[in-house]
N, C-alpha and C. Protein backbone atom coordinates (compact mmCIF):
# COMPACT_ATOMS: atom_id res chain seq x y z
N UNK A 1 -35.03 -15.99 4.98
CA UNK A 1 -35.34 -14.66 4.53
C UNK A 1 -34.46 -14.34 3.32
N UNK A 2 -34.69 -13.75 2.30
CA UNK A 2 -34.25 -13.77 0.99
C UNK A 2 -33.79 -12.17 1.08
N UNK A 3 -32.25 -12.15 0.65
CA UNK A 3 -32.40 -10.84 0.54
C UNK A 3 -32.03 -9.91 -0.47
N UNK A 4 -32.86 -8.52 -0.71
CA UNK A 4 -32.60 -8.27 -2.17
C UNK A 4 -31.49 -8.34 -3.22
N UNK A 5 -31.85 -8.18 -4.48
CA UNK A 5 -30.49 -8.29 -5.11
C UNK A 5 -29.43 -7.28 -5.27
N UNK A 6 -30.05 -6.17 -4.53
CA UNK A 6 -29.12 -5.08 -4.61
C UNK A 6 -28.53 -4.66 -3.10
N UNK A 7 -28.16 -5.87 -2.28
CA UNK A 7 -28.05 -5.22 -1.25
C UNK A 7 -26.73 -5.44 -1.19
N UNK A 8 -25.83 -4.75 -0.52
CA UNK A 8 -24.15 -5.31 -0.66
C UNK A 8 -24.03 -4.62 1.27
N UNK A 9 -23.26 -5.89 1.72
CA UNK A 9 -23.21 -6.02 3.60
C UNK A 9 -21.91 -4.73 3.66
N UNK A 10 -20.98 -4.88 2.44
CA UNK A 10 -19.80 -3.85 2.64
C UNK A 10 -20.11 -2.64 2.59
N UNK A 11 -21.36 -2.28 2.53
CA UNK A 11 -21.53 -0.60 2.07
C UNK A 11 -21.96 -0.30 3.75
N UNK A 12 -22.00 -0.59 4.76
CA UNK A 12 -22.67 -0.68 5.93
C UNK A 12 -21.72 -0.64 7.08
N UNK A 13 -20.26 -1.02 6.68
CA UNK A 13 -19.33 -0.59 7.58
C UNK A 13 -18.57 0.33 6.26
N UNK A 14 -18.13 1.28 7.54
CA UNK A 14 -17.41 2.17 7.31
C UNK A 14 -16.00 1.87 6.69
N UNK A 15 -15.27 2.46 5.87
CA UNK A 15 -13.78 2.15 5.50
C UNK A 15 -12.85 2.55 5.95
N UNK A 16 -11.80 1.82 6.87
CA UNK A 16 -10.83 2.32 6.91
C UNK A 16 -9.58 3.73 6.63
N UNK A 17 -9.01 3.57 7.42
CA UNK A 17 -7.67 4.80 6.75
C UNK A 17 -7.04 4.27 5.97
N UNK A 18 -6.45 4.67 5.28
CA UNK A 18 -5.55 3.53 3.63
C UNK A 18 -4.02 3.97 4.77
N UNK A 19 -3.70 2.33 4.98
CA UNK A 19 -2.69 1.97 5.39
C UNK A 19 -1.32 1.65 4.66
N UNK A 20 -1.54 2.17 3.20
CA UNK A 20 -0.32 2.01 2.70
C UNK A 20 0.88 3.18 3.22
N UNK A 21 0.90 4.32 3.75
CA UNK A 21 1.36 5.59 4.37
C UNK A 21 2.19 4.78 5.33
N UNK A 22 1.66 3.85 6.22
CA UNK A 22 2.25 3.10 7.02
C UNK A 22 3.05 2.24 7.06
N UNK A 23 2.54 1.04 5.94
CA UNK A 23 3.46 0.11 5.27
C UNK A 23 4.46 0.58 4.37
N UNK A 24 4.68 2.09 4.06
CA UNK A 24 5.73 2.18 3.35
C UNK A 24 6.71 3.21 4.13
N UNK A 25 5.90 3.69 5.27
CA UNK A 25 6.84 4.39 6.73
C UNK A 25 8.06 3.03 7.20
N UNK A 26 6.93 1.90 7.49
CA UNK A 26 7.94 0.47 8.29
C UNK A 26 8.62 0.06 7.01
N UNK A 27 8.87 0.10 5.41
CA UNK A 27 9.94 -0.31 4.93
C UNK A 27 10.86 0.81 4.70
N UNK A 28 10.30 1.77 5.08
CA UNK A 28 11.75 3.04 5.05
C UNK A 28 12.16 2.79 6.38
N UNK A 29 11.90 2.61 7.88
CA UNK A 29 12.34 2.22 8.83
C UNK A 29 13.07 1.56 8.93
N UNK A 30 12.63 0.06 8.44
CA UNK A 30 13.72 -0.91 8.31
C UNK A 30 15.01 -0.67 7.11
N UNK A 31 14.76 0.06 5.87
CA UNK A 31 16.03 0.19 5.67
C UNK A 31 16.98 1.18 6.39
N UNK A 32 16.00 1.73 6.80
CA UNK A 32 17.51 2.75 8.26
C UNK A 32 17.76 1.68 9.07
N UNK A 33 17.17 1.03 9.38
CA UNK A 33 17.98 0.27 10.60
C UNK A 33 18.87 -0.85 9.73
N UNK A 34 19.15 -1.15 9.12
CA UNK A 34 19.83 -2.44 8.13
C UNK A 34 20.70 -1.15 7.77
N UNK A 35 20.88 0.84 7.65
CA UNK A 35 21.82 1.30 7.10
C UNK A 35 22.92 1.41 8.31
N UNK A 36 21.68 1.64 9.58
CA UNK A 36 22.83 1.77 10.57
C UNK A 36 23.18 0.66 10.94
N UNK A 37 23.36 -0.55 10.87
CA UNK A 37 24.13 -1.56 10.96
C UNK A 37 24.79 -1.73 10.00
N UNK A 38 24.67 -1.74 9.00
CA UNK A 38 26.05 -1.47 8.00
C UNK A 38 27.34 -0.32 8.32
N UNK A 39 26.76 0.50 8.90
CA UNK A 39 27.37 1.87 9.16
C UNK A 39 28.31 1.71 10.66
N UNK A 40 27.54 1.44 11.47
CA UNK A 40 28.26 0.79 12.70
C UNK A 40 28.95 -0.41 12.51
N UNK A 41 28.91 -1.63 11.57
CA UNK A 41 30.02 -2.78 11.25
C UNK A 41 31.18 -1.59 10.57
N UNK A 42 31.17 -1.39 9.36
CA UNK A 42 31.75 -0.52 9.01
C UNK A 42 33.12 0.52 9.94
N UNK A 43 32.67 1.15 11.15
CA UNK A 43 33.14 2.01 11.46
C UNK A 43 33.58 0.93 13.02
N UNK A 44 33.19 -0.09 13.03
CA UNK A 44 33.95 -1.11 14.40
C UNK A 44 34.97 -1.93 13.36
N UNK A 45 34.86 -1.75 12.06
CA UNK A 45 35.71 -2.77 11.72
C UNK A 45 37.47 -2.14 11.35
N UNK A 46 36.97 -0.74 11.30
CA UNK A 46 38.19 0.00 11.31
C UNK A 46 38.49 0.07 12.49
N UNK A 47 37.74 0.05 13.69
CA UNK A 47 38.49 0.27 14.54
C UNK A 47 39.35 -1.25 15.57
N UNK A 48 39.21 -2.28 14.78
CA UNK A 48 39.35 -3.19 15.72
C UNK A 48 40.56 -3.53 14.49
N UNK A 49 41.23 -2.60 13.81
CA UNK A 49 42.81 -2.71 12.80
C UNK A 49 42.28 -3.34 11.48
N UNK A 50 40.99 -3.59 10.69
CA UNK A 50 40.94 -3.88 9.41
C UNK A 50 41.22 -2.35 8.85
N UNK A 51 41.23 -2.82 7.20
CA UNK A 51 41.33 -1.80 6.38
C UNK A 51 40.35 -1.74 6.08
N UNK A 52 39.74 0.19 6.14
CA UNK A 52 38.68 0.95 5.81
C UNK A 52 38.09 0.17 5.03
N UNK A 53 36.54 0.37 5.80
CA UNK A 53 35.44 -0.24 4.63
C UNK A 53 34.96 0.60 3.49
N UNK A 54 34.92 2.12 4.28
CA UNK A 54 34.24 3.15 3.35
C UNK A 54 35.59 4.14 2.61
N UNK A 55 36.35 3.77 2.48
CA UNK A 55 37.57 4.79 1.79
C UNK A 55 38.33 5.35 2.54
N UNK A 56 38.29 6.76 2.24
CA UNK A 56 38.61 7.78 3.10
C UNK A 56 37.68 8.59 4.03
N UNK A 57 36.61 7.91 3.89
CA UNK A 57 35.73 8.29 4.92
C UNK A 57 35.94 7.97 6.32
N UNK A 58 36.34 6.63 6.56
CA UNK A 58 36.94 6.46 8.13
C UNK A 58 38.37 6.00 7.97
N UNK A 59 39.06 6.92 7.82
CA UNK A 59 40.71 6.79 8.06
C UNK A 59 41.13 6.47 9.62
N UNK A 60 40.69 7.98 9.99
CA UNK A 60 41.44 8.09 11.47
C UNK A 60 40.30 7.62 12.85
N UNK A 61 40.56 7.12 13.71
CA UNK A 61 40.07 6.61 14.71
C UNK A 61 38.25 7.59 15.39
N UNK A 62 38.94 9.17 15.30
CA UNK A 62 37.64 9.81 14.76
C UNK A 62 36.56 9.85 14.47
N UNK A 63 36.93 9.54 13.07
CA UNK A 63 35.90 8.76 11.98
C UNK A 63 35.30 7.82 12.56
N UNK A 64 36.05 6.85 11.92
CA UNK A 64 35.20 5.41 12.40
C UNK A 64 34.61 5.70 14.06
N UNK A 65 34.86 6.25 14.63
CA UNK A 65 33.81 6.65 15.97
C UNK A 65 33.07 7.14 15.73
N UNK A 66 32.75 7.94 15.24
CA UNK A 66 31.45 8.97 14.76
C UNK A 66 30.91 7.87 13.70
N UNK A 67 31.64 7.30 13.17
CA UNK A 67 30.36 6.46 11.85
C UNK A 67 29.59 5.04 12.44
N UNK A 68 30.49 5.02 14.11
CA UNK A 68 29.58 3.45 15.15
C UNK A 68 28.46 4.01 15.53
N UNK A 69 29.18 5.70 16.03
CA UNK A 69 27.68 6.18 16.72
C UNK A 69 26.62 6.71 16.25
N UNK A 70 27.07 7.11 14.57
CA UNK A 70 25.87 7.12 13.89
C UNK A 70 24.86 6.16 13.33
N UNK A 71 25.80 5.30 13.23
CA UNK A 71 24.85 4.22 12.65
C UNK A 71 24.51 3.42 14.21
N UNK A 72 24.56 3.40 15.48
CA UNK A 72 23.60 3.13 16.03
C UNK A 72 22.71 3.91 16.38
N UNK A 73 22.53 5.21 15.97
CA UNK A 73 21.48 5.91 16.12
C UNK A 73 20.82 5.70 15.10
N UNK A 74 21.15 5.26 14.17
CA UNK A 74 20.10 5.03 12.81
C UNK A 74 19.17 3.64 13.15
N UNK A 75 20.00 2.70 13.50
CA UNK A 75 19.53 1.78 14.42
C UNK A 75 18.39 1.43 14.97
N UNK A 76 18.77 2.55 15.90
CA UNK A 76 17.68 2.62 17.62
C UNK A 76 16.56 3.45 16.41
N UNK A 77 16.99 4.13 16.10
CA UNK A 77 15.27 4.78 15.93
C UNK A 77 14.67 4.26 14.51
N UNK A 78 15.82 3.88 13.58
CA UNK A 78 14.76 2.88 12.49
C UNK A 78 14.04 1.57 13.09
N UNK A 79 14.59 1.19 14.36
CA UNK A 79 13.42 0.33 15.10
C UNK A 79 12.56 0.79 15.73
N UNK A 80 12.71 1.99 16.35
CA UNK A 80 11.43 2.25 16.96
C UNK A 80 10.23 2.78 15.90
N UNK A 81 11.03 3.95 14.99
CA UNK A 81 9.86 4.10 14.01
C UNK A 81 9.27 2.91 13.71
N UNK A 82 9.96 1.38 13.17
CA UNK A 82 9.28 0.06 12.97
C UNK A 82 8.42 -0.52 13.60
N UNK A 83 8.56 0.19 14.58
CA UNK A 83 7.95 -0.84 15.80
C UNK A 83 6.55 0.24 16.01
N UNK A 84 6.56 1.11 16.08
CA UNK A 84 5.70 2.14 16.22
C UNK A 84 4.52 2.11 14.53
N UNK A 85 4.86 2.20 13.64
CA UNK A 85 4.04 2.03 12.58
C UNK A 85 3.42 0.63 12.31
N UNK A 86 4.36 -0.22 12.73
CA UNK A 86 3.98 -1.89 12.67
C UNK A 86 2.61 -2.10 13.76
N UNK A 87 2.61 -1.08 15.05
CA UNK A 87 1.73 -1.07 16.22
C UNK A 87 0.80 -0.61 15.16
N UNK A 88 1.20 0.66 14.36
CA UNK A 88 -0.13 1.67 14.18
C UNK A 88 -1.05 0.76 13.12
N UNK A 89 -0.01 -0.32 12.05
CA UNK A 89 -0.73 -0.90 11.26
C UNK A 89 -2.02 -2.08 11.61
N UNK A 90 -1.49 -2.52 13.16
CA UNK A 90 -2.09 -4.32 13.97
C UNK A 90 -3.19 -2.90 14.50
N UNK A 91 -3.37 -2.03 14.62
CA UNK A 91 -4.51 -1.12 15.19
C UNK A 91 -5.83 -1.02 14.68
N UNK A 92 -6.77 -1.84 15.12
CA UNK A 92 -8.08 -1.80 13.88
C UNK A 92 -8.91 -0.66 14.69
N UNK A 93 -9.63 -0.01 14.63
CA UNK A 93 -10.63 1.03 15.08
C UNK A 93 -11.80 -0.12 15.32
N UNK A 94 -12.22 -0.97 14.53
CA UNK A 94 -13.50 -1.74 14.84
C UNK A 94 -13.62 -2.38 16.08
N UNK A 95 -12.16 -3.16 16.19
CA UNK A 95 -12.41 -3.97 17.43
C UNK A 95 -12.33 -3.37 18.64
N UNK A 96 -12.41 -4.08 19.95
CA UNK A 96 -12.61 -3.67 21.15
C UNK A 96 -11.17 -3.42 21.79
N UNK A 97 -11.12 -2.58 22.59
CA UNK A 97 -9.83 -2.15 23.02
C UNK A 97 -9.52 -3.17 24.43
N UNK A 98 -9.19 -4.12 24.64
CA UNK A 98 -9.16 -5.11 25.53
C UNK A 98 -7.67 -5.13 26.22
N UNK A 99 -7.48 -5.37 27.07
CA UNK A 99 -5.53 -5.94 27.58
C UNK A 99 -5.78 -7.25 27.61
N UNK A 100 -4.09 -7.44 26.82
CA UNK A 100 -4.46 -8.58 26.94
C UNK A 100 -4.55 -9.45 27.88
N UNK A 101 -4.29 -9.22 29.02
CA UNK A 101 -4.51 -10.37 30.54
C UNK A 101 -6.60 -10.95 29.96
N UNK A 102 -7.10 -10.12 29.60
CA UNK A 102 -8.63 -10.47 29.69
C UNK A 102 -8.94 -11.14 28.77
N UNK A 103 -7.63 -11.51 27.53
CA UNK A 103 -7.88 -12.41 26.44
C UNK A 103 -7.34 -13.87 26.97
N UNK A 104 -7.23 -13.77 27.66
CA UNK A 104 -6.28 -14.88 28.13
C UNK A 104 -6.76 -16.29 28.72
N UNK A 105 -7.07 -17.27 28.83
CA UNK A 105 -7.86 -18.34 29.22
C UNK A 105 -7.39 -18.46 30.38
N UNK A 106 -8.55 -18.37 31.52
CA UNK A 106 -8.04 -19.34 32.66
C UNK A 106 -8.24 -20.55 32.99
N UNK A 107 -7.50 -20.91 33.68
CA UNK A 107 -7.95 -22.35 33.24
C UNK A 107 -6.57 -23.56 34.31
């Protein structure tokens, strides 16, 4: 069957959400989480007797406590935002919503 010359198969599914919103949510994610690990080395390294990484920003014992526990909060949630937009990006609307136990071969 021959088919016309003006027919195009892409005009027939629908288009997507533009996923760049997403892919540029998971590289702001990941640089929070790469800040709070800088931020938490940083503030364990004063406290285990090196000399300050950040100046006078973590002098006193204080400091560098508040700058471990901030930067593992930057951490924990620049991974989850990652992990959460990285889900939202593997999310197609077309395909079938399956678990995976039913993809699974038995055998």
């Amino acid at each position: 069957m021959k088919l016309p010359d003006g027919f195009d198969a892409r005009r027939l599914r629908e288009r997507g959400p533009a996923i760049w919103r997403w892919r540029f949510l998971a590289a702001l994610a990941a640089l929070g989480a790469a800040f709070g690990v800088l931020l938490s080395m940083a503030g364990a390294a004063t406290l285990l007797g090196r000399p300050p990484a950040l100046g006078p920003l973590n002098d006193s014992i204080g400091a560098s406590i508040s700058l471990v526990l901030v930067g593992l909060f930057l951490l924990w949630g620049g991974v989850n935002v990652w992990r959460r937009s990285r889900r939202r990006l593997r999310r197609n609307n077309n395909d079938l919503s399956l678990s995976p136990q039913l993809l699974k071969k038995r055998g």
